[in-house]
Protein backbone atom coordinates (compact mmCIF):
# COMPACT_ATOMS: atom_id res chain seq x y z
CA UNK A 1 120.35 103.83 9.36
CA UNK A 2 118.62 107.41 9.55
CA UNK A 3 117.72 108.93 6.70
CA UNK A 4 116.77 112.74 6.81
CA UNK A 5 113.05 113.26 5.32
CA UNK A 6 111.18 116.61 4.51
CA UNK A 7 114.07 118.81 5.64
CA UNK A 8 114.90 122.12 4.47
CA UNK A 9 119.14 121.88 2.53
CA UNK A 10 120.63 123.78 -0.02
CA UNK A 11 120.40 121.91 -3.76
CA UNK A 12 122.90 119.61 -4.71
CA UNK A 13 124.18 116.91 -6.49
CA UNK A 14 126.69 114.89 -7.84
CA UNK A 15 129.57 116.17 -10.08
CA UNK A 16 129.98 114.71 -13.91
CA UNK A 17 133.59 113.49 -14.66
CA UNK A 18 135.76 115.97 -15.29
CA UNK A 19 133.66 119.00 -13.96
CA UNK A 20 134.92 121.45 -11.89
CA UNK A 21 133.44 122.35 -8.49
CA UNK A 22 132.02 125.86 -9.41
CA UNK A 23 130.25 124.49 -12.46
CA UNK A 24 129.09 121.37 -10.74
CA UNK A 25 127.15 123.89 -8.29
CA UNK A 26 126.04 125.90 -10.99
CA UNK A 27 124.99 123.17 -13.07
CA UNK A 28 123.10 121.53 -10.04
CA UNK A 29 120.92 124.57 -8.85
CA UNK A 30 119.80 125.11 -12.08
CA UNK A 31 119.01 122.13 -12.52
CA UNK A 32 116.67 121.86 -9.31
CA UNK A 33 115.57 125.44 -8.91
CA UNK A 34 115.66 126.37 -12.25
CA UNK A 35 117.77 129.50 -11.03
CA UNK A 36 120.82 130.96 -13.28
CA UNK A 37 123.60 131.42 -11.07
CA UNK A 38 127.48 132.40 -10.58
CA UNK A 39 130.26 130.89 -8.78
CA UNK A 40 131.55 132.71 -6.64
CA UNK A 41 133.63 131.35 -3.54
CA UNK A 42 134.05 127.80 -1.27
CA UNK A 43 132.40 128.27 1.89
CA UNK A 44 133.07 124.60 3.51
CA UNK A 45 134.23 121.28 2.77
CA UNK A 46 132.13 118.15 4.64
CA UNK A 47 134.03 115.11 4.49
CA UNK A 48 131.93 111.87 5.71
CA UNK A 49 133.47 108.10 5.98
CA UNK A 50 131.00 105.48 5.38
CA UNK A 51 128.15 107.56 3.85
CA UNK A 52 125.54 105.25 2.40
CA UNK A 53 124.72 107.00 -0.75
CA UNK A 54 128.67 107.13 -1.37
CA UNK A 55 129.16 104.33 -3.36
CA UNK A 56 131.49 102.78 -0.84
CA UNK A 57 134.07 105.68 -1.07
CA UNK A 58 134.29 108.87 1.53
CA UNK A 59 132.00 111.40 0.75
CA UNK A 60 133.37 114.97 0.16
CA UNK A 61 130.57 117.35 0.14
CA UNK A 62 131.71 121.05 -0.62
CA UNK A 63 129.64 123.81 -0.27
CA UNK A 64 129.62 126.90 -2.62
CA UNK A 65 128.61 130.77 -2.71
CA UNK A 66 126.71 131.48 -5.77
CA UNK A 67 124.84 134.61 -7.18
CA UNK A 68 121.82 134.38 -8.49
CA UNK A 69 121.20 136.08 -11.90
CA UNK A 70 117.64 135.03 -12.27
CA UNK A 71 115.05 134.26 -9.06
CA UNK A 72 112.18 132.99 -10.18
CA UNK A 73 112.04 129.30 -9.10
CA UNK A 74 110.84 126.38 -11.13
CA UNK A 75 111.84 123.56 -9.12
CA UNK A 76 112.49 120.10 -10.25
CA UNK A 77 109.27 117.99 -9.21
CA UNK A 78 111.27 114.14 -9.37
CA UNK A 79 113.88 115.49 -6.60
CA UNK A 80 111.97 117.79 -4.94
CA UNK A 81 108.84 118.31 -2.64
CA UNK A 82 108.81 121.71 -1.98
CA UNK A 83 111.50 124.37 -3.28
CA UNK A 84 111.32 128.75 -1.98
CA UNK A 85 113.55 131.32 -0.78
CA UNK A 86 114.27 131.26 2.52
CA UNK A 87 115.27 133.83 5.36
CA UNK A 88 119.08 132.86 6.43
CA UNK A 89 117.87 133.71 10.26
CA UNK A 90 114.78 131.71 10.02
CA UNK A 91 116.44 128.41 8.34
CA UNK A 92 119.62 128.71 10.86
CA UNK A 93 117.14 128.40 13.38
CA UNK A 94 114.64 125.92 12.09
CA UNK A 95 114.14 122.85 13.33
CA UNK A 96 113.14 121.22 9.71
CA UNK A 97 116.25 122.04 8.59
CA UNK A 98 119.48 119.49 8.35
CA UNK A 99 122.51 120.52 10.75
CA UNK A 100 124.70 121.77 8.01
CA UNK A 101 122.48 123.28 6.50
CA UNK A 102 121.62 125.20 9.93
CA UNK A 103 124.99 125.67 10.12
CA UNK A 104 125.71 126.74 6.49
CA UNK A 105 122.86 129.41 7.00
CA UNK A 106 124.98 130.88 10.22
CA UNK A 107 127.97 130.98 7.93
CA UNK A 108 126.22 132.71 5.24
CA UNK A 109 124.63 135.00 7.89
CA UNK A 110 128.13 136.31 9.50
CA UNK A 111 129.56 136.66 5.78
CA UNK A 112 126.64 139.33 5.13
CA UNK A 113 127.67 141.16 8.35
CA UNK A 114 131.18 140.94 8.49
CA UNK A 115 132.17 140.92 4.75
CA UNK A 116 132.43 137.54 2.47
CA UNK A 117 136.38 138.24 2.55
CA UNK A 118 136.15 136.64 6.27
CA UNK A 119 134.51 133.20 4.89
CA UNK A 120 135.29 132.97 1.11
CA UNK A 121 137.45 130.07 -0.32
CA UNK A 122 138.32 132.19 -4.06
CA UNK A 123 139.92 130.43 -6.95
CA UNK A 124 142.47 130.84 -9.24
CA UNK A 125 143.44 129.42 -11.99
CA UNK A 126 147.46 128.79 -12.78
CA UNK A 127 149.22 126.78 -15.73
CA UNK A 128 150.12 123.22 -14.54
CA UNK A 129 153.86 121.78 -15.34
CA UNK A 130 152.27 119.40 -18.29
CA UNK A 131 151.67 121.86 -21.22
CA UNK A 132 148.61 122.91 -21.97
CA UNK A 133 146.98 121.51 -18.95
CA UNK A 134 145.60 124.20 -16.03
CA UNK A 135 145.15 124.02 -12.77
CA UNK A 136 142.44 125.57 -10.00
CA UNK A 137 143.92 126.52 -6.65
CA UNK A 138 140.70 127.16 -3.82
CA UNK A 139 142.57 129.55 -0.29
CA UNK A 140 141.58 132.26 1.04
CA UNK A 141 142.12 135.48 -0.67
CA UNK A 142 145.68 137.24 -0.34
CA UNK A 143 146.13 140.81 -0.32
CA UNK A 144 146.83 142.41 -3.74
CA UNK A 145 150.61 143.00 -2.94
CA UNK A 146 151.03 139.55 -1.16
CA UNK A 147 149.57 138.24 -4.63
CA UNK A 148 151.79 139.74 -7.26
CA UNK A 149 154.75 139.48 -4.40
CA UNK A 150 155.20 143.42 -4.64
CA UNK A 151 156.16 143.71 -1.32
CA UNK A 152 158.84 140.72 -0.77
């Protein structure tokens, strides 16, 4: 088995039954960083059979855009060693760095150049059949017209 030690990756964490993705990402930076923050978009979905820490189930590891609405960092010390803000080109290109979050870093880099409307995963939320009870849909974004099927 390898484990990855010392490496640079984004927080995470589990979700709590019954929490949604965007919160769960919320909840879990703030948690580590201490750092207030925003959903805002999907930007990938890992999926990984056979993950040791995965309780014996496939491991589903989604990856969020957030925006920060407070930056100074007080990191959690019992999941943490070390805990800054980081240069996207530097940590794409680091070699203490895990591949996805390499990866991740290259994503996030090519959303600031090309627009976020190229990468983003948006929600919305729509009423399921059982009353009462909502639903979250995650594609990309449609056009406004395509949306409120103005032009069909």
């Amino acid at each position: 088995m390898h484990k990855t030690t010392n490496a640079w990756k984004f927080p995470g964490g589990l979700s709590e039954p019954g929490e949604d993705i965007g919160n769960t990402a919320v909840r879990e930076i703030f948690e580590e960083t201490g750092i207030k923050s925003e959903f805002k978009s999907l930007l990938s979905i890992r999926q990984q059979h056979r993950h040791p820490g995965a309780f014996g189930k496939s491991d589903m590891y989604i990856i969020c855009r957030l925006e920060p609405s407070s930056f100074n960092i007080r990191f959690c010390q019992q999941e943490c060693l070390r805990c800054e803000w980081m240069d996207l080109a530097e940590l794409a290109k680091s070699k203490e760095a895990t591949p996805i979050t390499s990866n991740i870093a290259r994503l996030l880099l090519y959303g600031y150049r090309e627009g976020f409307d190229k990468i983003d995963i948006t929600m919305r939320e729509f009423p399921a059949v059982y009353t009462g009870l909502f639903y979250k849909l995650y594609h990309r974004e449609l056009p406004e017209n395509d949306r409120n099927m103005t032009n069909l």
